[in-house]
C-alpha atoms as a PDB file:
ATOM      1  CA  UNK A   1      49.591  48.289-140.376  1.00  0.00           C
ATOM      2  CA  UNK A   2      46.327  49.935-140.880  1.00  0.00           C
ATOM      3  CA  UNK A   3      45.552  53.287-139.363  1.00  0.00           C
ATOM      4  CA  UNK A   4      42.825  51.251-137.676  1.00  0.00           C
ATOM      5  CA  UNK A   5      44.718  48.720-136.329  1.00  0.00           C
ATOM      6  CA  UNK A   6      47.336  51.393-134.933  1.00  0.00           C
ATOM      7  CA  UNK A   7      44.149  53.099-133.334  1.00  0.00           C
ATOM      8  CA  UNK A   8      42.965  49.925-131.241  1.00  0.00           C
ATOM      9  CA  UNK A   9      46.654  48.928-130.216  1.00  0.00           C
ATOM     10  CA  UNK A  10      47.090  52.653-128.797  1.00  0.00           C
ATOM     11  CA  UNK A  11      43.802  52.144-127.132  1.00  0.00           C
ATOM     12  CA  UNK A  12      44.987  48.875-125.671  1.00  0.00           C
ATOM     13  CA  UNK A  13      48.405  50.345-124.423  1.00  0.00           C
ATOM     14  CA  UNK A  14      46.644  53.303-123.027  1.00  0.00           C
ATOM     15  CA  UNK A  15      44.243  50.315-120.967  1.00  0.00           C
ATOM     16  CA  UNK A  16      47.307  48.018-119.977  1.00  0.00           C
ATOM     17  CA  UNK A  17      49.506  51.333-118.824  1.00  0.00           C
ATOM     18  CA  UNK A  18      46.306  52.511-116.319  1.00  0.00           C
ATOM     19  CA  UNK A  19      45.714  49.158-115.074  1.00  0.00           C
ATOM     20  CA  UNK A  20      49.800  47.859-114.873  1.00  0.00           C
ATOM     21  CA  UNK A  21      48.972  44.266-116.716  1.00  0.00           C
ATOM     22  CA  UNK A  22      49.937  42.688-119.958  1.00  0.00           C
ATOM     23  CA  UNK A  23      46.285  41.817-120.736  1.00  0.00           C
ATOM     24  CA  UNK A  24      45.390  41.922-124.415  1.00  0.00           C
ATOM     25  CA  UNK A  25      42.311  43.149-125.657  1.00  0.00           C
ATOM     26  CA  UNK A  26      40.335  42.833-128.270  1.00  0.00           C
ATOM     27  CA  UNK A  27      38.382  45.602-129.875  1.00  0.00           C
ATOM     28  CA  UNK A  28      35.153  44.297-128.526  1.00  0.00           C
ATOM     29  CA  UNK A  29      37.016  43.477-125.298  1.00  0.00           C
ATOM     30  CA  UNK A  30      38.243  47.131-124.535  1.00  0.00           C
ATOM     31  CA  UNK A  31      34.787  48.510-124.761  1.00  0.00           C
ATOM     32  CA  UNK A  32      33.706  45.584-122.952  1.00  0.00           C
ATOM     33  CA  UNK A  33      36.468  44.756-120.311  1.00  0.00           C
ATOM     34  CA  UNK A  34      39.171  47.170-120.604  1.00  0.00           C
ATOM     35  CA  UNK A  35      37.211  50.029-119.411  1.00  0.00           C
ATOM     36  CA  UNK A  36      35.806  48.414-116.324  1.00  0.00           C
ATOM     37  CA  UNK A  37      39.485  47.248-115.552  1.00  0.00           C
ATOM     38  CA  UNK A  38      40.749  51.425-116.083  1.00  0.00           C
ATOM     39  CA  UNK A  39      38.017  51.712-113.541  1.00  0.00           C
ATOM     40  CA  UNK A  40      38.727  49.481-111.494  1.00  0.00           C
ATOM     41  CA  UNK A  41      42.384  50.247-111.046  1.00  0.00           C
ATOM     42  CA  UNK A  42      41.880  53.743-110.765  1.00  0.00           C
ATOM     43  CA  UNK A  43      39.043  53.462-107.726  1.00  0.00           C
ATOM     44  CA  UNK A  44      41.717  50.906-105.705  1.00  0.00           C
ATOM     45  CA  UNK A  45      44.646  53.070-106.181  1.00  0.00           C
ATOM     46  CA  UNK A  46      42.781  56.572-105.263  1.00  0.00           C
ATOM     47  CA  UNK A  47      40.723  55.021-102.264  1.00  0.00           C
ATOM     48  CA  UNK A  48      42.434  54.199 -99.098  1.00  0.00           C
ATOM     49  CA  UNK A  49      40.579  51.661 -96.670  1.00  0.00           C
ATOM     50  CA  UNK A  50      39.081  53.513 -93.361  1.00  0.00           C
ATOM     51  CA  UNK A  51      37.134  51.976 -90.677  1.00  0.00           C
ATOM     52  CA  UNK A  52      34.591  54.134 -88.517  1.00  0.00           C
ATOM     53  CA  UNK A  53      35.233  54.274 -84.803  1.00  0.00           C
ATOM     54  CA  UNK A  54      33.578  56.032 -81.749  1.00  0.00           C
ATOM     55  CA  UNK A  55      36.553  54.526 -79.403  1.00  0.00           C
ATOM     56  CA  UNK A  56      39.768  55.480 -81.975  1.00  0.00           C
ATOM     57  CA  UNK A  57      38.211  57.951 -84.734  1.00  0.00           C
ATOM     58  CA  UNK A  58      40.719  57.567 -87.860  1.00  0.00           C
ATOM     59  CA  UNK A  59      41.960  60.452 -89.125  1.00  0.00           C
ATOM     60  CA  UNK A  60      41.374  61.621 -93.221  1.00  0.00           C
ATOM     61  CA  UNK A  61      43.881  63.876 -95.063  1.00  0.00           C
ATOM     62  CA  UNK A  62      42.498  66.400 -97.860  1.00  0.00           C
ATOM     63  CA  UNK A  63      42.760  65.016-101.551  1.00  0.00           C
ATOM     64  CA  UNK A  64      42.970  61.610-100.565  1.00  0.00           C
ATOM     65  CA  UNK A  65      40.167  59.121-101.534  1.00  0.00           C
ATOM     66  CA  UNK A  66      38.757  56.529 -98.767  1.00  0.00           C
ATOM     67  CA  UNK A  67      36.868  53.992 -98.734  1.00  0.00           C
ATOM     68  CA  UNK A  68      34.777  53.321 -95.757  1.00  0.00           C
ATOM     69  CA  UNK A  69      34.914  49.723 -94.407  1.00  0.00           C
ATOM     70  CA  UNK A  70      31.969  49.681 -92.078  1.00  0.00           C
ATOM     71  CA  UNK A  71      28.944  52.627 -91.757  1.00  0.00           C
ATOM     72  CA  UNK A  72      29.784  55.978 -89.697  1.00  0.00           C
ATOM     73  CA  UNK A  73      29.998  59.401 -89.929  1.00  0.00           C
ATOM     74  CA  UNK A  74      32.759  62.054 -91.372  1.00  0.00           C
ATOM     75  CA  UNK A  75      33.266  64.436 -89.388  1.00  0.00           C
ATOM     76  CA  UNK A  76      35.958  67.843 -89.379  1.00  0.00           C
ATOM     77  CA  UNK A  77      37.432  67.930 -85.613  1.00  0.00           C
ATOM     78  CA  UNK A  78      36.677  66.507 -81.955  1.00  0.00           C
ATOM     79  CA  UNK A  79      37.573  67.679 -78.669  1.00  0.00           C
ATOM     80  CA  UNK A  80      38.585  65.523 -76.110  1.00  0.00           C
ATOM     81  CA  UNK A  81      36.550  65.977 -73.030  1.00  0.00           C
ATOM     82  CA  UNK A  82      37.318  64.129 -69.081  1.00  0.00           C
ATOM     83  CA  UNK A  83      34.273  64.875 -67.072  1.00  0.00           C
ATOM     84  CA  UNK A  84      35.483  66.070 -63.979  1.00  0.00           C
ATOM     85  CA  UNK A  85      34.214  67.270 -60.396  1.00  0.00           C
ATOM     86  CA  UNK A  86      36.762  69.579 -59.906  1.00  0.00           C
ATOM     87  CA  UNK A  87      37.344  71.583 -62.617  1.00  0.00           C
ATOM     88  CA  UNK A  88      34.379  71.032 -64.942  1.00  0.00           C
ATOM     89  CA  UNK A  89      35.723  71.392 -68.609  1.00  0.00           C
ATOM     90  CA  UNK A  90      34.024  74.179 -70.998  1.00  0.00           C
ATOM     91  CA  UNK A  91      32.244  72.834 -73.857  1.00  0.00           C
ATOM     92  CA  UNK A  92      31.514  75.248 -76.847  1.00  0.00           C
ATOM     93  CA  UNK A  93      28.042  74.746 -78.949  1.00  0.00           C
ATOM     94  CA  UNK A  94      28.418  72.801 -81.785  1.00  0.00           C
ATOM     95  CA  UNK A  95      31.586  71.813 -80.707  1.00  0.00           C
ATOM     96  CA  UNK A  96      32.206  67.117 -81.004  1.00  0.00           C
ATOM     97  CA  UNK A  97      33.340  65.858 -78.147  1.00  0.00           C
ATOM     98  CA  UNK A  98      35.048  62.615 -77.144  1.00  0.00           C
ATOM     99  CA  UNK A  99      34.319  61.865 -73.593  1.00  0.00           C
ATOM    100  CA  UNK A 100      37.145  60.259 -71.553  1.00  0.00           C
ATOM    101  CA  UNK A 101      35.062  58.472 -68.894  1.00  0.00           C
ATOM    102  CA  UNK A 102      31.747  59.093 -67.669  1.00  0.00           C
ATOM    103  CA  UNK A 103      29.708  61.795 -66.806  1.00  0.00           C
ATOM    104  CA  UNK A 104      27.432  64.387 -66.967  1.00  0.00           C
ATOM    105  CA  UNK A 105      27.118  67.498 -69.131  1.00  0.00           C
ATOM    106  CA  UNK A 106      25.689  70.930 -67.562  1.00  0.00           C
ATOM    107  CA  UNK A 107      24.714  73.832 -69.441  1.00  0.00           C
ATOM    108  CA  UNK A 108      27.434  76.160 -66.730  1.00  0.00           C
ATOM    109  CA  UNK A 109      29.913  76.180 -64.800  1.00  0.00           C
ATOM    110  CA  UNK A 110      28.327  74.966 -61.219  1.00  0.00           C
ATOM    111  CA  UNK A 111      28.307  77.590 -58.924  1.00  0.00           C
ATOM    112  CA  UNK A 112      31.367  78.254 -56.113  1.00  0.00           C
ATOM    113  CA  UNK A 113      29.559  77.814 -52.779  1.00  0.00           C
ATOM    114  CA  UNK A 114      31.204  77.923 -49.266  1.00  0.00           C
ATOM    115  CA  UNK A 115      29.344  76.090 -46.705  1.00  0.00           C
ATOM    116  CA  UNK A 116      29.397  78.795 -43.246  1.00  0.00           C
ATOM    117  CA  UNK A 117      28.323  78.716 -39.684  1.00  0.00           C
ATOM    118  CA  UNK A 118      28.680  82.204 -39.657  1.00  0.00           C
ATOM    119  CA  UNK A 119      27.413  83.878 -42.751  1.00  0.00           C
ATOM    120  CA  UNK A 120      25.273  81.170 -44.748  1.00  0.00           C
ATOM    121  CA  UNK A 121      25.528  81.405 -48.436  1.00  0.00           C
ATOM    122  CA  UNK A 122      21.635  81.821 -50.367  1.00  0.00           C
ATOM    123  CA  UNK A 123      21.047  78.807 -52.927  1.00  0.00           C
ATOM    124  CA  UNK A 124      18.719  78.939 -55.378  1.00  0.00           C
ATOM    125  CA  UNK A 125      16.266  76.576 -56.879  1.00  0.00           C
ATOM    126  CA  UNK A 126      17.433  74.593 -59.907  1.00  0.00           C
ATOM    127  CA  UNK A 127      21.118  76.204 -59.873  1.00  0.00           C
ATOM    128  CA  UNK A 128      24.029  73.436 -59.413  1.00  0.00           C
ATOM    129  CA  UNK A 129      27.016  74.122 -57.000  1.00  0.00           C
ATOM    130  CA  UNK A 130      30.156  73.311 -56.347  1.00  0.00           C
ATOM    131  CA  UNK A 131      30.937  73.029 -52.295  1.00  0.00           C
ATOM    132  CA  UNK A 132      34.436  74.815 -51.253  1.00  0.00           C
ATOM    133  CA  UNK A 133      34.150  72.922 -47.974  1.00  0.00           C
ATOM    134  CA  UNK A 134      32.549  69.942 -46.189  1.00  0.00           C
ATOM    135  CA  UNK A 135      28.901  71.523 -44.809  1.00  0.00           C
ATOM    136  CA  UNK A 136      25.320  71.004 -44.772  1.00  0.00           C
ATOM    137  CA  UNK A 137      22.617  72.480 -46.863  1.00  0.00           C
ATOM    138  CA  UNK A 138      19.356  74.024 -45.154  1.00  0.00           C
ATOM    139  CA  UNK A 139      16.311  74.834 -46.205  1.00  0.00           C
ATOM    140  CA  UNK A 140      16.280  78.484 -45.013  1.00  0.00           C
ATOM    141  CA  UNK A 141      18.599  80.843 -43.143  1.00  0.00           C
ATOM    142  CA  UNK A 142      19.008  79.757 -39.504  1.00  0.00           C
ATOM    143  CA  UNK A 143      17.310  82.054 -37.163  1.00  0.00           C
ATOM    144  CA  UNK A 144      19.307  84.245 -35.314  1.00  0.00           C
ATOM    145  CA  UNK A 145      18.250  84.141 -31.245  1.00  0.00           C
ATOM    146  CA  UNK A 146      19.976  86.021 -28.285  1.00  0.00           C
ATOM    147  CA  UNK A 147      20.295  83.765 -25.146  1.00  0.00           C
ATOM    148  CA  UNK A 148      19.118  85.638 -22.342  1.00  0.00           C
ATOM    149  CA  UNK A 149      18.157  85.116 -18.879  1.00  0.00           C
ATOM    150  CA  UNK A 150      15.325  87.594 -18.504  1.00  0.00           C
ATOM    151  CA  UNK A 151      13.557  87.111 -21.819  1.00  0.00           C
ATOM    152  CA  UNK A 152      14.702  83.844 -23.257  1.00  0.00           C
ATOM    153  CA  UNK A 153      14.596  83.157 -27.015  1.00  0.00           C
ATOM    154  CA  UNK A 154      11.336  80.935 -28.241  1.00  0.00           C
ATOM    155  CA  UNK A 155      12.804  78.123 -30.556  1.00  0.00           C
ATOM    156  CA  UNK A 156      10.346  75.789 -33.156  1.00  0.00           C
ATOM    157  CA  UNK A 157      10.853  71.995 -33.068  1.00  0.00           C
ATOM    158  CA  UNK A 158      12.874  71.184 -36.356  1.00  0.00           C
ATOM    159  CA  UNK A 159      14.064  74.799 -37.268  1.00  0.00           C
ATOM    160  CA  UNK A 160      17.604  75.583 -37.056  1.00  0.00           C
ATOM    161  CA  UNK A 161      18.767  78.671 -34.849  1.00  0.00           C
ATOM    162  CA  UNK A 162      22.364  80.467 -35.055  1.00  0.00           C
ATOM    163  CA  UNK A 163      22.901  82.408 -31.587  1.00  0.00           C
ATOM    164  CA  UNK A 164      24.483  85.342 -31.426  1.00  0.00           C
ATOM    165  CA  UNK A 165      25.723  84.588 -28.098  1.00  0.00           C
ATOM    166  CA  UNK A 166      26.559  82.278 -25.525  1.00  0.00           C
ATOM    167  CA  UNK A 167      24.141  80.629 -23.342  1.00  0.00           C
ATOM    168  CA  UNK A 168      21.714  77.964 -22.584  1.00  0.00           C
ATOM    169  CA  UNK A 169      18.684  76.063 -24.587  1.00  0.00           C
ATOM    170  CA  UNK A 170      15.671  75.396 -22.464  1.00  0.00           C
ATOM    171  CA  UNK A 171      13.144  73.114 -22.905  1.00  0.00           C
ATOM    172  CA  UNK A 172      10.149  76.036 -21.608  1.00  0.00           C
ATOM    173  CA  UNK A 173      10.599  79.803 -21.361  1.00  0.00           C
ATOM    174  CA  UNK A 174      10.806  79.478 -17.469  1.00  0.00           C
ATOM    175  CA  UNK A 175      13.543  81.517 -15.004  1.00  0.00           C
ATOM    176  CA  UNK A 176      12.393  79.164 -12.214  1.00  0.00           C
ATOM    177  CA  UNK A 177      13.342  76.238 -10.660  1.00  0.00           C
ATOM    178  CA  UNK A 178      12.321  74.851  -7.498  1.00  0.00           C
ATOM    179  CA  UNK A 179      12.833  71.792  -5.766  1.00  0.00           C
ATOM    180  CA  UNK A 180      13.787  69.418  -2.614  1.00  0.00           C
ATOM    181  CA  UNK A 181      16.493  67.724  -0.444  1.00  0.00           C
ATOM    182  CA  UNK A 182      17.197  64.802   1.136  1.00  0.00           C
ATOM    183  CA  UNK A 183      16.229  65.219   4.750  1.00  0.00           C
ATOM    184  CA  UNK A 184      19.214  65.947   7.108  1.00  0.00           C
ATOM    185  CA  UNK A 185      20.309  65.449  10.806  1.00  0.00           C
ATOM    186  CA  UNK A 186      23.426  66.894  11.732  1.00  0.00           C
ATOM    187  CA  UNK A 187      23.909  70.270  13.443  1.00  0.00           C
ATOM    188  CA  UNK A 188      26.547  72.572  11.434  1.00  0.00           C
ATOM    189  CA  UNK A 189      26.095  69.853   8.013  1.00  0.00           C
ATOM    190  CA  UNK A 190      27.122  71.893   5.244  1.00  0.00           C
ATOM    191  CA  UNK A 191      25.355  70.644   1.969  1.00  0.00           C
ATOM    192  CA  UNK A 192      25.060  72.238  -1.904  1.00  0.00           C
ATOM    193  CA  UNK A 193      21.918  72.674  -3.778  1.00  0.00           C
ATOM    194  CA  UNK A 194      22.313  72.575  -7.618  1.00  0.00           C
ATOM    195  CA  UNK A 195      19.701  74.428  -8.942  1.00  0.00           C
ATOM    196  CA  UNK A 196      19.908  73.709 -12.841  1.00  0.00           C
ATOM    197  CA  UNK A 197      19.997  77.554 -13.400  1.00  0.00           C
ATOM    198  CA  UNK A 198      22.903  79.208 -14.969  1.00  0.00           C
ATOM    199  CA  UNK A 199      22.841  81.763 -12.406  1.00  0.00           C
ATOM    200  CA  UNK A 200      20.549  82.709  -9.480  1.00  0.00           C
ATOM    201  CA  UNK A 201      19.115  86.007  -8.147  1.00  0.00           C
ATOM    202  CA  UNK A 202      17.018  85.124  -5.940  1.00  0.00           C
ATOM    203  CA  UNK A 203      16.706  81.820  -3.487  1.00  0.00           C
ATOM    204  CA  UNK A 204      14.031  80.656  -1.165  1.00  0.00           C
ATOM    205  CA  UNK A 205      14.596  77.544   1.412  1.00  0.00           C
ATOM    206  CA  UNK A 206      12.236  76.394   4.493  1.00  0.00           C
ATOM    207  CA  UNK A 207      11.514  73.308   6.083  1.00  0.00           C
ATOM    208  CA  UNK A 208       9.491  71.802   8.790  1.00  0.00           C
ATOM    209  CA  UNK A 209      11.094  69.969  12.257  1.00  0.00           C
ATOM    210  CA  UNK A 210       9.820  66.415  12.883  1.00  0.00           C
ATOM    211  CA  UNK A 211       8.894  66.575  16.647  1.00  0.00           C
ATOM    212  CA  UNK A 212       8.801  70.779  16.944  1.00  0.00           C
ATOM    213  CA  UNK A 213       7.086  73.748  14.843  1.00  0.00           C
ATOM    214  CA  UNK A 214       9.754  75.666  13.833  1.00  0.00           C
ATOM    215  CA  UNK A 215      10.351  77.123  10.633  1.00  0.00           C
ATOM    216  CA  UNK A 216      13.381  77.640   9.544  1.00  0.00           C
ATOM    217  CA  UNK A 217      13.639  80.586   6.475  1.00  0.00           C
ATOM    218  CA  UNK A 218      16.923  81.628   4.238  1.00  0.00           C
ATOM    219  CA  UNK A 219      16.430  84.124   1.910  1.00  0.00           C
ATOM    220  CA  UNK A 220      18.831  85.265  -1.151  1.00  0.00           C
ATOM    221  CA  UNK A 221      18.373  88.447  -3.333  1.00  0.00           C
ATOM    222  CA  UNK A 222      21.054  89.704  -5.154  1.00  0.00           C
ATOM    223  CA  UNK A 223      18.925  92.757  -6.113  1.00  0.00           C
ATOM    224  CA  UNK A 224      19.116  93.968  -2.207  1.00  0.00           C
ATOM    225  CA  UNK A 225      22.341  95.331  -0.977  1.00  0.00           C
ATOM    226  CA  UNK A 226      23.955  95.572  -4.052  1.00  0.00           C
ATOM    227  CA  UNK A 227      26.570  92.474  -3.821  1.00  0.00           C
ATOM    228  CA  UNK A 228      23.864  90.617  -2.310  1.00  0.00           C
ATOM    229  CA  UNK A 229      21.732  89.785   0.801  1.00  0.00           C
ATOM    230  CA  UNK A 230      21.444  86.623   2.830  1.00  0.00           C
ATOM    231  CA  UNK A 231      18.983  86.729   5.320  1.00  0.00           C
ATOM    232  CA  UNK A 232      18.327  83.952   8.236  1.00  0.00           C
ATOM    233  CA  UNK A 233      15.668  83.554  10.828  1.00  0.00           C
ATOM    234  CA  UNK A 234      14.088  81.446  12.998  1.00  0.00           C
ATOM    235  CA  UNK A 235       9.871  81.341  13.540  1.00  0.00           C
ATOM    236  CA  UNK A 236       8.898  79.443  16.864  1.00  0.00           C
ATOM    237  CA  UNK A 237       5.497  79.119  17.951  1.00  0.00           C
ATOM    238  CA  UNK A 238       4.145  80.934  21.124  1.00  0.00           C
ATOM    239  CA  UNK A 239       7.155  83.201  20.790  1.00  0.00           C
ATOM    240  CA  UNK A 240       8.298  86.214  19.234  1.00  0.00           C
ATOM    241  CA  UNK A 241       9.943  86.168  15.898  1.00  0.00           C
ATOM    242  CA  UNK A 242      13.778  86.730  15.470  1.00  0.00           C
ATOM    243  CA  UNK A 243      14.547  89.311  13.011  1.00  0.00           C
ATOM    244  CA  UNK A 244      16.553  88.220   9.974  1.00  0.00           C
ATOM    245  CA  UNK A 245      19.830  89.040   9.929  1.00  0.00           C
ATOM    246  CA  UNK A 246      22.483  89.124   7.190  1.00  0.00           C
ATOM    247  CA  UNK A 247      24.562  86.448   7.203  1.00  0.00           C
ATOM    248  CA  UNK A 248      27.090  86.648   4.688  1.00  0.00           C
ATOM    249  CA  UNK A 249      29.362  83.208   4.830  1.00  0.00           C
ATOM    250  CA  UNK A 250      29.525  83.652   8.621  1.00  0.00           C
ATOM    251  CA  UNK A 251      28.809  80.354  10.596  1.00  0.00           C
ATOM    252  CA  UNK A 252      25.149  79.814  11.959  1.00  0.00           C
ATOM    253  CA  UNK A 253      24.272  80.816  15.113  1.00  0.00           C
ATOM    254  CA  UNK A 254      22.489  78.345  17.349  1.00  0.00           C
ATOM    255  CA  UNK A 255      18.967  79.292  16.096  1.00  0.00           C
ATOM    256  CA  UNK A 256      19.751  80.362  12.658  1.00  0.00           C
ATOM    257  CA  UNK A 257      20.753  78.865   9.433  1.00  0.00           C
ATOM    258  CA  UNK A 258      23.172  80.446   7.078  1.00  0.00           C
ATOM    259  CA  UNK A 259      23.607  80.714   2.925  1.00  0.00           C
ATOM    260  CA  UNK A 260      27.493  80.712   2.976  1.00  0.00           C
ATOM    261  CA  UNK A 261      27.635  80.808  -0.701  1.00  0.00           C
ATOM    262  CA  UNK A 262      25.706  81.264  -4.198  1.00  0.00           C
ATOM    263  CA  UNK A 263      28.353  80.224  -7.400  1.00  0.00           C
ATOM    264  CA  UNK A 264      26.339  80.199 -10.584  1.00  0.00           C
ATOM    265  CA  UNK A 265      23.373  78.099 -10.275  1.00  0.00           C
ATOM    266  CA  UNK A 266      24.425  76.421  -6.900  1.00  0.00           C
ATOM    267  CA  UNK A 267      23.326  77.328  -3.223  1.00  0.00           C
ATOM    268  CA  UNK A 268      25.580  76.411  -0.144  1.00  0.00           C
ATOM    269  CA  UNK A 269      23.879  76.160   2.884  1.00  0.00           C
ATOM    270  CA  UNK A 270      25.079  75.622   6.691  1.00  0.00           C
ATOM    271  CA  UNK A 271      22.817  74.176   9.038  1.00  0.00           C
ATOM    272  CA  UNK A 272      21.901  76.195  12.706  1.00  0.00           C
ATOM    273  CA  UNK A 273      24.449  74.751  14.919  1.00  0.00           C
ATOM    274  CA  UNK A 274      21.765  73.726  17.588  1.00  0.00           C
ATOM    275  CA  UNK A 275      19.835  70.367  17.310  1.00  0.00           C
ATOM    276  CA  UNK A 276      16.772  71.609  18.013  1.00  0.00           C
ATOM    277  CA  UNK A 277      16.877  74.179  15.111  1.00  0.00           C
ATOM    278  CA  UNK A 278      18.599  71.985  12.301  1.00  0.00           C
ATOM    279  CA  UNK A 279      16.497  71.225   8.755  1.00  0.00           C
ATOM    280  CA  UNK A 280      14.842  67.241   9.079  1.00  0.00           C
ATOM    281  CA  UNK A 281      11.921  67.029   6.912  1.00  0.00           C
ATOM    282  CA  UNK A 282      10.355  68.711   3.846  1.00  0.00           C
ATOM    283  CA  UNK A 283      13.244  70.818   2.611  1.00  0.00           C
ATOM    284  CA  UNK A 284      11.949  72.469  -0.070  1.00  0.00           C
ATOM    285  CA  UNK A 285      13.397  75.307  -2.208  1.00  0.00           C
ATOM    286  CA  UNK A 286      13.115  77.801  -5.192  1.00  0.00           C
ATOM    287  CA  UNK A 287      15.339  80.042  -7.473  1.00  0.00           C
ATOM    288  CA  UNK A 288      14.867  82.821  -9.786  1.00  0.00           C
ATOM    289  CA  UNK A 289      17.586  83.695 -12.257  1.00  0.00           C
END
């Protein structure tokens, strides 16, 4: 055998051990086959099959050869990521992320706010919290008002007030009230006024008789006598005033009527035990707190 011949039968082995066949080659053939079938065999054996995927991302191991059955991206790591409202998971720049349902991404960690009656918590324009308790969110900081029955608190349609007290909200910035009853007839009828007040410091009552002139006056002021003063008194025409007299819960006399109590914003009166002297018509009537 020639030393040619024993050149192109290495070469042939050398093809047939690369590509594990029994294929015989020619000289021509080697250059024009053989080579393409080393090739060949050598790309399928160092090339594993890998398929892109968003949903299950395959995984690659260093040294290995792939071969990519669809289009995509190769990428180093991933995190994976579950949106959540209640503990909002960090996310470092530059950082892949698989997302395990959907969401939103933030650039911070929203802000711990506590919704309070007492002490409202400032928000600010743009910022994005997270509520530590059912509330409501207000434009600006209720106004604080003081219920009081001298100088009562102005409030503005629509704004919200926080008082620093108990009390009342009125419609107007009135202490008065005033008012009328439903006309009586029977001597010694005991009958309550409600005034609407919360309290009362001072209470007016008169009335007119339907067949005589009289007029009948009871007076309250709590500013008199300290615990208080009830006065009653009887004005007849063509004859000389009675004098009031304090009449604290006692019963009426014949001529005069009698406060027997004042409880908060309500006035008990006791009509003049006499007929002739009792409240008909007209009752009117008016408090000061």
């Amino acid at each position: 055998m020639s030393a040619l011949t024993d050149l192109f039968t290495s070469m042939a082995n050398k093809i047939r051990s690369k590509t594990g066949t029994a294929t015989t080659y020619t000289p021509t053939e080697m250059v024009s086959d053989g080579i393409d079938d080393v090739y060949d065999a050598g790309y399928a054996d160092a090339t594993a099959p890998i398929t892109p995927s968003n949903s299950s991302p395959a995984s690659m191991t260093s040294g290995t050869g792939y071969k990519p059955t669809a289009n995509g991206y190769a990428i180093q790591s991933y995190s994976n990521v579950t949106p959540s409202d209640a503990s909002p998971v960090s996310m470092s720049s530059g950082d892949i992320v698989k997302l395990g349902s959907a969401g939103y991404a933030i650039a911070s960690n929203p802000a711990s706010l506590t919704p309070s009656d007492s002490s409202p918590a400032a928000i600010s324009s743009g910022t994005i919290y997270k509520a530590g308790s059912a509330g409501y969110a207000v434009a600006s900081q209720p106004a604080s008002k003081t219920p009081s029955d001298t100088s009562p608190a102005s409030v503005t349609s629509g704004s919200i007030v926080r008082p620093s007290a108990s009390g009342y909200l009125y419609a107007t910035n009135t202490n008065f009230r005033y008012g009328t009853v439903a006309d009586k007839s029977t001597a010694s009828e005991e009958f309550s006024i409600n005034t609407g007040l919360s309290s009362i410091k001072k209470f007016v009552m008169w009335g007119y008789q339907d067949t005589k002139t009289r007029v009948p006056v009871l007076i309250y002021d709590e500013d008199m006598l300290g615990s208080g003063y009830f006065a009653s008194a009887t004005i007849q025409t063509g004859a000389v005033a009675q004098k009031p007299k304090v009449s604290v819960g006692t019963n009426p006399t014949q001529y005069n009527c009698s406060i027997m109590s004042v409880s908060g914003g309500t006035v008990t009166v006791k009509q003049a035990s006499s007929a002739d002297n009792i409240f008909k018509t007209n009752i009117q009537w008016v408090a000061h707190r």
